[in-house]
PDB file of N, CA and C in Angstrom:
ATOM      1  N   UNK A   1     -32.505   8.302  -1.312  1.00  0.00           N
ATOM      2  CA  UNK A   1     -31.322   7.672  -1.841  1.00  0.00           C
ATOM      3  C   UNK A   1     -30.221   7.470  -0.827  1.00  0.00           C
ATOM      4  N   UNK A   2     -30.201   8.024   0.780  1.00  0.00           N
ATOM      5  CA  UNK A   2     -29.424   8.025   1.384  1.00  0.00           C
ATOM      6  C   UNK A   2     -29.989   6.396   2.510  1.00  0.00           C
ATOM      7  N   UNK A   3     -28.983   5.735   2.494  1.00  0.00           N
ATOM      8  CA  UNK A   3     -29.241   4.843   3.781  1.00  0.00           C
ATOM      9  C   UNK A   3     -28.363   4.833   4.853  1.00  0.00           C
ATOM     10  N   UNK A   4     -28.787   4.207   6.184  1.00  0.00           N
ATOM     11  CA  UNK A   4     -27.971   4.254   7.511  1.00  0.00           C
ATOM     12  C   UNK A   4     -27.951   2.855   7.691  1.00  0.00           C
ATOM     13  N   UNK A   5     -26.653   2.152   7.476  1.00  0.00           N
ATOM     14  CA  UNK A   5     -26.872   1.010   8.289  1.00  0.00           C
ATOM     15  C   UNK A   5     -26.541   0.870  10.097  1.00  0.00           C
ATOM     16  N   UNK A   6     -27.689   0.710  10.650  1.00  0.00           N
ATOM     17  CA  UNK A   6     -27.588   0.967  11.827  1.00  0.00           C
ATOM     18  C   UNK A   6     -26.850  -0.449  12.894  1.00  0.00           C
ATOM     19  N   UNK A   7     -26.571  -1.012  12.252  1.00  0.00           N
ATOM     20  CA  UNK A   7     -25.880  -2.554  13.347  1.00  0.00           C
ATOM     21  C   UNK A   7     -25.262  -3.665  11.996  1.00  0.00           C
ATOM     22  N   UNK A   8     -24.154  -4.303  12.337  1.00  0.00           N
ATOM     23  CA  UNK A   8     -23.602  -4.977  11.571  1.00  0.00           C
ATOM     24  C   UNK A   8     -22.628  -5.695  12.520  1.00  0.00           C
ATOM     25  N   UNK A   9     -22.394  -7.229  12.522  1.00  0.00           N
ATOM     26  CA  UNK A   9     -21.211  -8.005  13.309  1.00  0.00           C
ATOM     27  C   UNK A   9     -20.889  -9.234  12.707  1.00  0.00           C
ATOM     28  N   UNK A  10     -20.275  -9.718  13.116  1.00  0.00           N
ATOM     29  CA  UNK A  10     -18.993 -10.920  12.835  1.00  0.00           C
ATOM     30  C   UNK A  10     -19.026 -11.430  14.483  1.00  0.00           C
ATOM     31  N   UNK A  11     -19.050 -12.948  14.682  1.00  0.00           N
ATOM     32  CA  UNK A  11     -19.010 -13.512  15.590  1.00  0.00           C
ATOM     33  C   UNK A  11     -17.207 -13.540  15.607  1.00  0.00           C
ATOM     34  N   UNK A  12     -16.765 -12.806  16.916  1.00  0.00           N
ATOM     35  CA  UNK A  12     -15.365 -12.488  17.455  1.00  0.00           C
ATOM     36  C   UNK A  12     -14.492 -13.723  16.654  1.00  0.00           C
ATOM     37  N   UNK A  13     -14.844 -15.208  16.972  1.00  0.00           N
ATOM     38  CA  UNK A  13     -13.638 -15.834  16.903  1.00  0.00           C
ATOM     39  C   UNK A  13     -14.045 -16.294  15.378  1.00  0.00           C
ATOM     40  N   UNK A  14     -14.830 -15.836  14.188  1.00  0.00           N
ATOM     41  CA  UNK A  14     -14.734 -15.771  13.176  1.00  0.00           C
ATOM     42  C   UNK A  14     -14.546 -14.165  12.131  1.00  0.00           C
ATOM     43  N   UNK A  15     -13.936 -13.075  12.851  1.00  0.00           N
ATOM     44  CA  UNK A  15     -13.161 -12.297  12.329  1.00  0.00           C
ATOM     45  C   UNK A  15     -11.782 -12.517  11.981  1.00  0.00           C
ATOM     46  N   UNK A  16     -12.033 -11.520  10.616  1.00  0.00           N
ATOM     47  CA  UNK A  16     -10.423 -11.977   9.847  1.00  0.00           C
ATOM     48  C   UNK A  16     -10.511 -12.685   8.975  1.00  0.00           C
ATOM     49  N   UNK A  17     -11.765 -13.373   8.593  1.00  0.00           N
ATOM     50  CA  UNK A  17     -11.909 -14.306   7.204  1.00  0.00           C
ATOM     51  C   UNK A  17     -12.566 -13.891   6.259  1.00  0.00           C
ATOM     52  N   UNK A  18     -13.096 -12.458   6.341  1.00  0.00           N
ATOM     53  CA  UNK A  18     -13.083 -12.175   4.958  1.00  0.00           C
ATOM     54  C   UNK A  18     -15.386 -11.679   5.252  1.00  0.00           C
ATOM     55  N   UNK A  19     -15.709 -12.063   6.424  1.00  0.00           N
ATOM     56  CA  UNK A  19     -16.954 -12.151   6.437  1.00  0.00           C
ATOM     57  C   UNK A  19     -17.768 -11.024   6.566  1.00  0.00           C
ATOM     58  N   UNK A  20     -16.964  -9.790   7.219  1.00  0.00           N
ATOM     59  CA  UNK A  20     -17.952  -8.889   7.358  1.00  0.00           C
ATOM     60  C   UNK A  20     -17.613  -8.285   5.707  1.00  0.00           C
ATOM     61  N   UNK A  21     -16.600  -8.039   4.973  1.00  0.00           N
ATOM     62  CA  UNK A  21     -16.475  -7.494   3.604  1.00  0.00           C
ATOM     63  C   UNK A  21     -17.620  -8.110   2.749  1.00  0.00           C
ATOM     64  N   UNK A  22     -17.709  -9.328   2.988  1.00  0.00           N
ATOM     65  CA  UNK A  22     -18.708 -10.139   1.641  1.00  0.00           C
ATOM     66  C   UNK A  22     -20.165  -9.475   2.351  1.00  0.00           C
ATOM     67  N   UNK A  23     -20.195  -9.863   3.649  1.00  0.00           N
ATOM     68  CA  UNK A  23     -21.456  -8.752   3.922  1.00  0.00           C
ATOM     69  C   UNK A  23     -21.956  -7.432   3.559  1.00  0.00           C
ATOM     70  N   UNK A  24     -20.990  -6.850   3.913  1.00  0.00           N
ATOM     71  CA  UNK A  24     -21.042  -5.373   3.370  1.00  0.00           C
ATOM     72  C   UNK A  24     -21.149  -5.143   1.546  1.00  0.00           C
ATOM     73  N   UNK A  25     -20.011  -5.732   1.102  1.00  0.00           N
ATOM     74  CA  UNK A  25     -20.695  -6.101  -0.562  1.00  0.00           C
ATOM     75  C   UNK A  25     -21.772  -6.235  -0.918  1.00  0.00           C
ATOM     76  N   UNK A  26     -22.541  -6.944  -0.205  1.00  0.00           N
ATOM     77  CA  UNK A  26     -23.993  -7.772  -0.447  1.00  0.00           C
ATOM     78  C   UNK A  26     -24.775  -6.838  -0.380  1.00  0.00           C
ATOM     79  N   UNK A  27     -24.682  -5.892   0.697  1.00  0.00           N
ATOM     80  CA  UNK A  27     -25.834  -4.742   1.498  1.00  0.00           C
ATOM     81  C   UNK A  27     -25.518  -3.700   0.246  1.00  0.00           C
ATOM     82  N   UNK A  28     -24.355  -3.343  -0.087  1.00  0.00           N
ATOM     83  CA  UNK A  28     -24.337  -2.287  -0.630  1.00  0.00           C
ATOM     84  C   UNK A  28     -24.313  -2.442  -2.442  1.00  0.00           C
ATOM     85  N   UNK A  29     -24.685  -3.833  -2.688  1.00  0.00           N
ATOM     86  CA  UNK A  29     -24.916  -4.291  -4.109  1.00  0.00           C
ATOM     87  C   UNK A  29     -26.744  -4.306  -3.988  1.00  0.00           C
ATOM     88  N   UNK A  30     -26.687  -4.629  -3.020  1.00  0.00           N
ATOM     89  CA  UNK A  30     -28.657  -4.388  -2.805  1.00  0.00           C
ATOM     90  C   UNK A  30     -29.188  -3.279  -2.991  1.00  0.00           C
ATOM     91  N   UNK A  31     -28.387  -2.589  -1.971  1.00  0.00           N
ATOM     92  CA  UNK A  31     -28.635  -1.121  -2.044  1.00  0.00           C
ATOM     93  C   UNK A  31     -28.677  -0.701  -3.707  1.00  0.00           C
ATOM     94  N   UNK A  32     -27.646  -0.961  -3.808  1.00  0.00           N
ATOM     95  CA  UNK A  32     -27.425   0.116  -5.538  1.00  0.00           C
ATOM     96  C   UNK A  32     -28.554  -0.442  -6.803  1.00  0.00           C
ATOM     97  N   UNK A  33     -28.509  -1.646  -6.579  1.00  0.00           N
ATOM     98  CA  UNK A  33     -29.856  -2.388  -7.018  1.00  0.00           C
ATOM     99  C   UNK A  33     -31.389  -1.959  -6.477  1.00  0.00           C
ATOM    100  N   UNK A  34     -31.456  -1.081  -5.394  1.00  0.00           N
ATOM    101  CA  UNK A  34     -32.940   0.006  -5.339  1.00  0.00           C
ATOM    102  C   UNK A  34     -32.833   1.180  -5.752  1.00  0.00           C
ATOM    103  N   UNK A  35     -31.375   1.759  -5.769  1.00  0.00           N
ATOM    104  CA  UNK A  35     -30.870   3.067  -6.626  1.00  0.00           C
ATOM    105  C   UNK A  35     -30.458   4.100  -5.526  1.00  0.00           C
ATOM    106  N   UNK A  36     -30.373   3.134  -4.700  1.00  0.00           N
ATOM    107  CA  UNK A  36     -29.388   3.931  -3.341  1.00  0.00           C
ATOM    108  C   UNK A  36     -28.345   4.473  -3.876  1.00  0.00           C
ATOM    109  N   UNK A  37     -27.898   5.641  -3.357  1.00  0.00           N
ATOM    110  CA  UNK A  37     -27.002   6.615  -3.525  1.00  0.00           C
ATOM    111  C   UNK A  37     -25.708   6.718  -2.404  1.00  0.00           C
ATOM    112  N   UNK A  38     -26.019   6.529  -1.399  1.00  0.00           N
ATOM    113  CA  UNK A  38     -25.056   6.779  -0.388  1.00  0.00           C
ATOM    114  C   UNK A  38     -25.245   6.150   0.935  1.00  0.00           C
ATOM    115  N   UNK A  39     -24.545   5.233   1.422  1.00  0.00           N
ATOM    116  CA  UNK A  39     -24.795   4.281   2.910  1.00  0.00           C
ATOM    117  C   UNK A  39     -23.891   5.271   3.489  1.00  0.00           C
ATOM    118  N   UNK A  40     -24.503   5.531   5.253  1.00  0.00           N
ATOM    119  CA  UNK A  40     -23.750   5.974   6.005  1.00  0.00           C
ATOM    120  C   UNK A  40     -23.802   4.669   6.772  1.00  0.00           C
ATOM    121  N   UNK A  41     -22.779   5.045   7.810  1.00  0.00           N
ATOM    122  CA  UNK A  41     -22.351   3.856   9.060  1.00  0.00           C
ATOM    123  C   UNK A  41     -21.977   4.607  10.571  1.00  0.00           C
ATOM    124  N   UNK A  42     -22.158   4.099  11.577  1.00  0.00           N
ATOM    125  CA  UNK A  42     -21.812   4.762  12.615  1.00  0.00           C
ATOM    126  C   UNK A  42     -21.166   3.776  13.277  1.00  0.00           C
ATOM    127  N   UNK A  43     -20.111   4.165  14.326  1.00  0.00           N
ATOM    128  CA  UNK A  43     -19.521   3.346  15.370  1.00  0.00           C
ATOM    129  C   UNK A  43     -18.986   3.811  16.425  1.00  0.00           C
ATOM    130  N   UNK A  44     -18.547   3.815  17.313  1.00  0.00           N
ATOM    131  CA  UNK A  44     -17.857   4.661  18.726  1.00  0.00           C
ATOM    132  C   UNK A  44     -16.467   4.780  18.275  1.00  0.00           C
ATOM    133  N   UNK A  45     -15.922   6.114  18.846  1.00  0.00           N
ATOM    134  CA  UNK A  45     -14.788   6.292  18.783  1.00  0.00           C
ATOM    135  C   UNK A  45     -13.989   5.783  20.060  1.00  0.00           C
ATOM    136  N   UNK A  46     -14.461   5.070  20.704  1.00  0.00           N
ATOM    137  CA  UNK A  46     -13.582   4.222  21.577  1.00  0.00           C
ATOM    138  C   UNK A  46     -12.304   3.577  21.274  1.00  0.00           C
ATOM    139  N   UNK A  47     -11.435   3.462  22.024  1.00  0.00           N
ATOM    140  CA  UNK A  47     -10.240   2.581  21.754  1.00  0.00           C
ATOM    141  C   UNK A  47     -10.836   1.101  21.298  1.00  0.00           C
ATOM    142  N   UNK A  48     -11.950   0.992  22.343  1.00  0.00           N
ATOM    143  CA  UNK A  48     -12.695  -0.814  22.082  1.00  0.00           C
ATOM    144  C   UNK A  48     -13.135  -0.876  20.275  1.00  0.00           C
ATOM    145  N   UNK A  49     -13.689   0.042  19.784  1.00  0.00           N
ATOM    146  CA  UNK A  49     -13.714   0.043  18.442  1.00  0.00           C
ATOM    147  C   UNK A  49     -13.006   0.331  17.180  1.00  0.00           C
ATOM    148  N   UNK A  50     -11.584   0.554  17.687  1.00  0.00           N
ATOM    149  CA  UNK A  50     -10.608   0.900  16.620  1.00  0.00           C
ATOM    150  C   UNK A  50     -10.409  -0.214  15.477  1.00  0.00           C
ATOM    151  N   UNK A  51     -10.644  -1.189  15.648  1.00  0.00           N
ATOM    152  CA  UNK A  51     -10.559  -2.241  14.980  1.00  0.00           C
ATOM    153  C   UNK A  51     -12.058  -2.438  13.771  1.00  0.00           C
ATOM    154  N   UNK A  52     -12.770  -1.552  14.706  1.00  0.00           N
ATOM    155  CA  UNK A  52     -14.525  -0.988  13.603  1.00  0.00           C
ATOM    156  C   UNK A  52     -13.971  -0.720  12.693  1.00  0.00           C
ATOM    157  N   UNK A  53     -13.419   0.819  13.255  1.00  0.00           N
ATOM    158  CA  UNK A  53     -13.138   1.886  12.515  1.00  0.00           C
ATOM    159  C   UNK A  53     -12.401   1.797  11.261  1.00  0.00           C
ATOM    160  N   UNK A  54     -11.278   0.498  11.510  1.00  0.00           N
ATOM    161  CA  UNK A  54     -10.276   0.348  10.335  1.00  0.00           C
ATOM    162  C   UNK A  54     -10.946  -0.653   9.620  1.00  0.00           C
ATOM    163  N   UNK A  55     -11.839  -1.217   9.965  1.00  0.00           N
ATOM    164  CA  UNK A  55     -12.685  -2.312   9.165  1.00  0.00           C
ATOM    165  C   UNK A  55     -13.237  -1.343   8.058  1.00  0.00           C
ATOM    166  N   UNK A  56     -14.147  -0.294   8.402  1.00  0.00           N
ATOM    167  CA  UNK A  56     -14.714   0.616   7.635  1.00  0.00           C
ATOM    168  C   UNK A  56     -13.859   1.419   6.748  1.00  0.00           C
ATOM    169  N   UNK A  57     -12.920   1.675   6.928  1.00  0.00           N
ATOM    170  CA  UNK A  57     -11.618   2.032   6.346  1.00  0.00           C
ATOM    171  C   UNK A  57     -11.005   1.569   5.397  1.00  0.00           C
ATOM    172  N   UNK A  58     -11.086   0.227   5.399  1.00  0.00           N
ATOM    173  CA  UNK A  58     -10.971  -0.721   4.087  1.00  0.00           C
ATOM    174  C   UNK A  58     -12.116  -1.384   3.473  1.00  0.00           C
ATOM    175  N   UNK A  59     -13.299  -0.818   3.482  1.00  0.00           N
ATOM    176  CA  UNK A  59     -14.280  -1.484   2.878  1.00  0.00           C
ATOM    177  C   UNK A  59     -14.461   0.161   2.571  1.00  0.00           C
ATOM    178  N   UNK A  60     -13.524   1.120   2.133  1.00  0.00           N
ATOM    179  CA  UNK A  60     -13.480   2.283   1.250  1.00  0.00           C
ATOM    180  C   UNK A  60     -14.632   3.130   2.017  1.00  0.00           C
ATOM    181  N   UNK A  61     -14.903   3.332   3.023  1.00  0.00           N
ATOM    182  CA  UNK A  61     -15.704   4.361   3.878  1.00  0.00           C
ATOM    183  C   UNK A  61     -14.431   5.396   4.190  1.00  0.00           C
ATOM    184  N   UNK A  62     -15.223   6.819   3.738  1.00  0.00           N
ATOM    185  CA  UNK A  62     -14.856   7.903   4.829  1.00  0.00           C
ATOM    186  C   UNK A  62     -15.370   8.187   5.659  1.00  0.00           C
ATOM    187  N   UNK A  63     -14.488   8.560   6.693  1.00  0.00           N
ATOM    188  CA  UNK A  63     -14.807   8.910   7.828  1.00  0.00           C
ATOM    189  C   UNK A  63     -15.326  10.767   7.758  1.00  0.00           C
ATOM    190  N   UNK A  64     -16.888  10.659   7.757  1.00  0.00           N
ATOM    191  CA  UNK A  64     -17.183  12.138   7.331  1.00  0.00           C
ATOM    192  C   UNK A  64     -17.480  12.853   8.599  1.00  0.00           C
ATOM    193  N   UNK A  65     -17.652  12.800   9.823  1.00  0.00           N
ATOM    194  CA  UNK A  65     -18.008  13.447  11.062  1.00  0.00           C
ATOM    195  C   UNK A  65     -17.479  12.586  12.317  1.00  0.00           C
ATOM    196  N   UNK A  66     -16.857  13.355  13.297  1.00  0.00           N
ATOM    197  CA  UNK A  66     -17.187  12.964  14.853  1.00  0.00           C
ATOM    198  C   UNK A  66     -18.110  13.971  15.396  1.00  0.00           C
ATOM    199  N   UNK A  67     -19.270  13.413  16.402  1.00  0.00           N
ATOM    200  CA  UNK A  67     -20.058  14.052  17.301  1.00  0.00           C
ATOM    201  C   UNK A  67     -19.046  13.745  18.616  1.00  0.00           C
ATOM    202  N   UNK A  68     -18.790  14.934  19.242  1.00  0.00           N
ATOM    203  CA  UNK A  68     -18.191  14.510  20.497  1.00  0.00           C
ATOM    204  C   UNK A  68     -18.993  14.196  21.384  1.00  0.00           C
ATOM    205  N   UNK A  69     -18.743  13.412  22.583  1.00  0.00           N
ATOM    206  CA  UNK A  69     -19.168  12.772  23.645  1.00  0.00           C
ATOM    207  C   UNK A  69     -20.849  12.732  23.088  1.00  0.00           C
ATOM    208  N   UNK A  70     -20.775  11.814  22.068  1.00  0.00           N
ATOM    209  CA  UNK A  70     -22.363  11.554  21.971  1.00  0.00           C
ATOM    210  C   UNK A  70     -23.150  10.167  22.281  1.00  0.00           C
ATOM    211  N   UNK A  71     -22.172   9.326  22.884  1.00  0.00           N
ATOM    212  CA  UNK A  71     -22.861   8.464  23.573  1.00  0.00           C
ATOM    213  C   UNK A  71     -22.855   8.790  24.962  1.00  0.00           C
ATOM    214  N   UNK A  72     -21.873   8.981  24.951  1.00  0.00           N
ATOM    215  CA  UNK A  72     -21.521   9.675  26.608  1.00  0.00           C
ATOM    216  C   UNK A  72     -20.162  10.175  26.523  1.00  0.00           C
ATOM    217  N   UNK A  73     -19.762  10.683  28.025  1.00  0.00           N
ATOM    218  CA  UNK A  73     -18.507  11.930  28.042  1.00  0.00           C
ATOM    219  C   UNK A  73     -17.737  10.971  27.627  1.00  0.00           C
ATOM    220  N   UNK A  74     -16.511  11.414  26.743  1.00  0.00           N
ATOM    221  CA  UNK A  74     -15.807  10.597  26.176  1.00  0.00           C
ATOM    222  C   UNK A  74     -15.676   9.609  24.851  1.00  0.00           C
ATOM    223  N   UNK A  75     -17.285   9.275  24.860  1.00  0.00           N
ATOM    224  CA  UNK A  75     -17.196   8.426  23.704  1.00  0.00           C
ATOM    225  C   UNK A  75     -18.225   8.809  22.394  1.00  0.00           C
ATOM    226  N   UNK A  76     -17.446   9.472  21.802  1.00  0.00           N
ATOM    227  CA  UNK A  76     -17.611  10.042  20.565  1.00  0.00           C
ATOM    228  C   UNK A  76     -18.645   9.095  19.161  1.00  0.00           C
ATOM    229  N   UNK A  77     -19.740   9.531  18.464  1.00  0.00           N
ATOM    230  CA  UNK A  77     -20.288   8.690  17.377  1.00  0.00           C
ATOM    231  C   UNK A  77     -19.168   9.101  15.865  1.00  0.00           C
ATOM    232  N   UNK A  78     -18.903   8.471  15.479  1.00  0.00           N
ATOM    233  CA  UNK A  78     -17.794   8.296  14.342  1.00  0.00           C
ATOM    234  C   UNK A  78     -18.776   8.421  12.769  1.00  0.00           C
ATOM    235  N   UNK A  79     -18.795   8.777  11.829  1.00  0.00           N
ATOM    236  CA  UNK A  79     -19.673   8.377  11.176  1.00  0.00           C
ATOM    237  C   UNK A  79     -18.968   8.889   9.841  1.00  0.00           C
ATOM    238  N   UNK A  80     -19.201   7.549   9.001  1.00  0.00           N
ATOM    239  CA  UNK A  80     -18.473   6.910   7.805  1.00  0.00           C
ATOM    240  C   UNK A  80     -19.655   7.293   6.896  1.00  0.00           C
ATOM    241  N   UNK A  81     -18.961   7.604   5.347  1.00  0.00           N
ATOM    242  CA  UNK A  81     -19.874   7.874   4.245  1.00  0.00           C
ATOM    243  C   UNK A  81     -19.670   7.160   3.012  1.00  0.00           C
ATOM    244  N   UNK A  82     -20.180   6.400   2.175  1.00  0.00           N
ATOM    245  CA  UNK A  82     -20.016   5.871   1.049  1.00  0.00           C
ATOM    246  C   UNK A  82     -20.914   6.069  -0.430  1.00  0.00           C
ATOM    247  N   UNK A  83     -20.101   6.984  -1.058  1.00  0.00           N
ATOM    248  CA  UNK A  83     -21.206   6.986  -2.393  1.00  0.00           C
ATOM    249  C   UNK A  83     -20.935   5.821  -3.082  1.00  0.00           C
ATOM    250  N   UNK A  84     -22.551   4.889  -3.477  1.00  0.00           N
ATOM    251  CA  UNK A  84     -22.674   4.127  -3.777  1.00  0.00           C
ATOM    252  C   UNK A  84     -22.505   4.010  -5.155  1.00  0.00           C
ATOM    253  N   UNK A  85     -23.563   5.340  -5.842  1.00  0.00           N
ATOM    254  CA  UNK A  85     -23.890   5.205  -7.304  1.00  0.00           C
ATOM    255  C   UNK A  85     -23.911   6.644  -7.256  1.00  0.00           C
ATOM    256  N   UNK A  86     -24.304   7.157  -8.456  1.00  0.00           N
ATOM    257  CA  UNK A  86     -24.143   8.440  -8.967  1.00  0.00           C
ATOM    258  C   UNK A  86     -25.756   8.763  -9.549  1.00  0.00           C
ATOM    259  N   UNK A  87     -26.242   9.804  -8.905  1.00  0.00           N
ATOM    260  CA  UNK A  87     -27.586  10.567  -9.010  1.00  0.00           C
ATOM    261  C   UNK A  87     -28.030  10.357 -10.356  1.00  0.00           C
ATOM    262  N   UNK A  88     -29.279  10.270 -10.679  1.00  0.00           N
ATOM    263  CA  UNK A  88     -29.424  10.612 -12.107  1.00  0.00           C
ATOM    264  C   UNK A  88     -29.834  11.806 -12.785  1.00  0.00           C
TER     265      UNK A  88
END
């Protein structure tokens, strides 16, 4: 019941219109439609990804763990949790 979505993007000069949300809707209306329970997400805690991070932030993800320096020294894996549906 648990999924990882492992990669997700928006072509740069079409962010801001609304495209990665309807995406993410879609994945996680699919999901709940196989009886998925909970999508995780990962992203770097880089400065270059702060703009991830708050994306995930408003598409109602918590932020449930940092691994420190787990890509390398410095750049931390971030990792977001979303209960989808409720167990039966």
């Amino acid at each position: 019941g648990t999924f990882n979505l492992y990669a997700i993007g928006v072509y740069q000069h079409l962010q801001g219109k609304g495209i990665g949300r309807k995406k993410m809707a879609y994945l996680e209306n699919l999901l709940k439609e196989k009886g998925a329970r909970i999508l995780i997400v990962e992203t770097s805690g880089t400065a270059d990804f702060e703009l991830t991070r708050e994306f995930y932030h408003k598409c109602d993800y918590t932020q449930e763990a940092v691994i420190r320096d787990f890509y390398e020294e410095g750049d931390d894996k971030v990792v977001f949790w979303k209960k989808l549906s409720e167990s039966s």
